[in-house]
C-alpha atoms as a PDB file:
ATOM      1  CA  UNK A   1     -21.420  -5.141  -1.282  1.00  0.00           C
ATOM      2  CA  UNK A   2     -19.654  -1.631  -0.948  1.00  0.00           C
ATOM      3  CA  UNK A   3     -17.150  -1.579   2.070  1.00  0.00           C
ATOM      4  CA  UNK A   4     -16.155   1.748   3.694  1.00  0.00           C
ATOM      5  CA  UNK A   5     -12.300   3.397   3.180  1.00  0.00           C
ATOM      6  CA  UNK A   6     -11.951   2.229   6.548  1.00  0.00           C
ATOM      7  CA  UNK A   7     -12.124  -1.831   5.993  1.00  0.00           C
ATOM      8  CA  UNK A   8     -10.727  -1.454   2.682  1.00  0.00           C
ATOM      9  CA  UNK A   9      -6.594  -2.999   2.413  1.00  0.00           C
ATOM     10  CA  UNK A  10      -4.559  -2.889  -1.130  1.00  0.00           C
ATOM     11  CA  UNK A  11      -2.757  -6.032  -0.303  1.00  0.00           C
ATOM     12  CA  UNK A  12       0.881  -6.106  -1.498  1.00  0.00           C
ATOM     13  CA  UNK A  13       0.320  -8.837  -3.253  1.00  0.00           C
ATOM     14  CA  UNK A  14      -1.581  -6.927  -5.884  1.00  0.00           C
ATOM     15  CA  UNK A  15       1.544  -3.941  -6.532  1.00  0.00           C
ATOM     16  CA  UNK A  16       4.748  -5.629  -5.550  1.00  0.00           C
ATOM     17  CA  UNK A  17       6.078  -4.295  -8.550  1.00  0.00           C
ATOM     18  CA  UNK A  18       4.871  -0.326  -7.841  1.00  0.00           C
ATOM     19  CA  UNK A  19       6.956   1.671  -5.455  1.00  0.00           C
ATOM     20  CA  UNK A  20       5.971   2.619  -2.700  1.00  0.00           C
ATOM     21  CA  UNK A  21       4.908   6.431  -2.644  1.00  0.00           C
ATOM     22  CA  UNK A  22       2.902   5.463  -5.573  1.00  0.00           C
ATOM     23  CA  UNK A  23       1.447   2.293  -3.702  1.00  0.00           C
ATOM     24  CA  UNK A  24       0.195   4.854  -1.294  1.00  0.00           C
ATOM     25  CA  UNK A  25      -0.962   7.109  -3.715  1.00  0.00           C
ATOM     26  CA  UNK A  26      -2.392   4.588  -5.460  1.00  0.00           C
ATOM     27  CA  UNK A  27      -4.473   3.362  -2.383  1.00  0.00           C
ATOM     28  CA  UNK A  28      -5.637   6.837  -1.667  1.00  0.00           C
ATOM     29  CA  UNK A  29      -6.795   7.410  -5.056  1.00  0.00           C
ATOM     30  CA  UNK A  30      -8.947   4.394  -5.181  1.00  0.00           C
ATOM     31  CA  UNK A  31     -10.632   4.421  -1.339  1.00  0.00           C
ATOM     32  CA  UNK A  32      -8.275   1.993   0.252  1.00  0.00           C
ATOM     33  CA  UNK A  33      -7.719   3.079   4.273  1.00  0.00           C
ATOM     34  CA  UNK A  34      -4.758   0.691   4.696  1.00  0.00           C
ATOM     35  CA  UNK A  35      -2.199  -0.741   2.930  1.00  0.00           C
ATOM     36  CA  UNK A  36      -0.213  -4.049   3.630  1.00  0.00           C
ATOM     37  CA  UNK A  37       3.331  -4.685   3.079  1.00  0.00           C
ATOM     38  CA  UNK A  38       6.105  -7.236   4.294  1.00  0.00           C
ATOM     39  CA  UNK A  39       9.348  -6.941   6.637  1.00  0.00           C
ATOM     40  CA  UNK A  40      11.935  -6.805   3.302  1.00  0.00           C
ATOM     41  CA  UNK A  41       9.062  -4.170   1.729  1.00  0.00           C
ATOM     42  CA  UNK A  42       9.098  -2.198   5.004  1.00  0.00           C
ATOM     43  CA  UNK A  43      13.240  -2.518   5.179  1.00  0.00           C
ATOM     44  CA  UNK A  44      14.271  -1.528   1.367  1.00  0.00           C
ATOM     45  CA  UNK A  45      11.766   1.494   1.768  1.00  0.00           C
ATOM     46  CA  UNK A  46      13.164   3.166   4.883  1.00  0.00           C
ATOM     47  CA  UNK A  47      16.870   2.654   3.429  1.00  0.00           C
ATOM     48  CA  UNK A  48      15.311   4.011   0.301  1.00  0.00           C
ATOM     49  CA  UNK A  49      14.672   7.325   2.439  1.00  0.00           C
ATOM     50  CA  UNK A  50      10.980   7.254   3.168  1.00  0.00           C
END
């Protein structure tokens, strides 16, 4: 079954190890519309400077 970009998530889970510009690039590449990440993701990225 093919799911539009719209219902499709790259869970965290999956690229924990990835940073995260190239998480999101990675999820636009591949026709992902959203992309999930955790409170200590979302934290160590904005004090990265994003």
């Amino acid at each position: 079954m093919k799911y539009p970009t719209e219902k499709r998530m790259l869970w965290l889970s999956q690229v924990r190890s990835v940073p995260y510009r190239q998480r999101v690039e990675l999820a636009a590449k591949n026709g992902f519309g959203w992309l999930s990440t955790s409170p200590m993701d979302y934290k160590n990225t904005r004090a990265g400077g994003l």
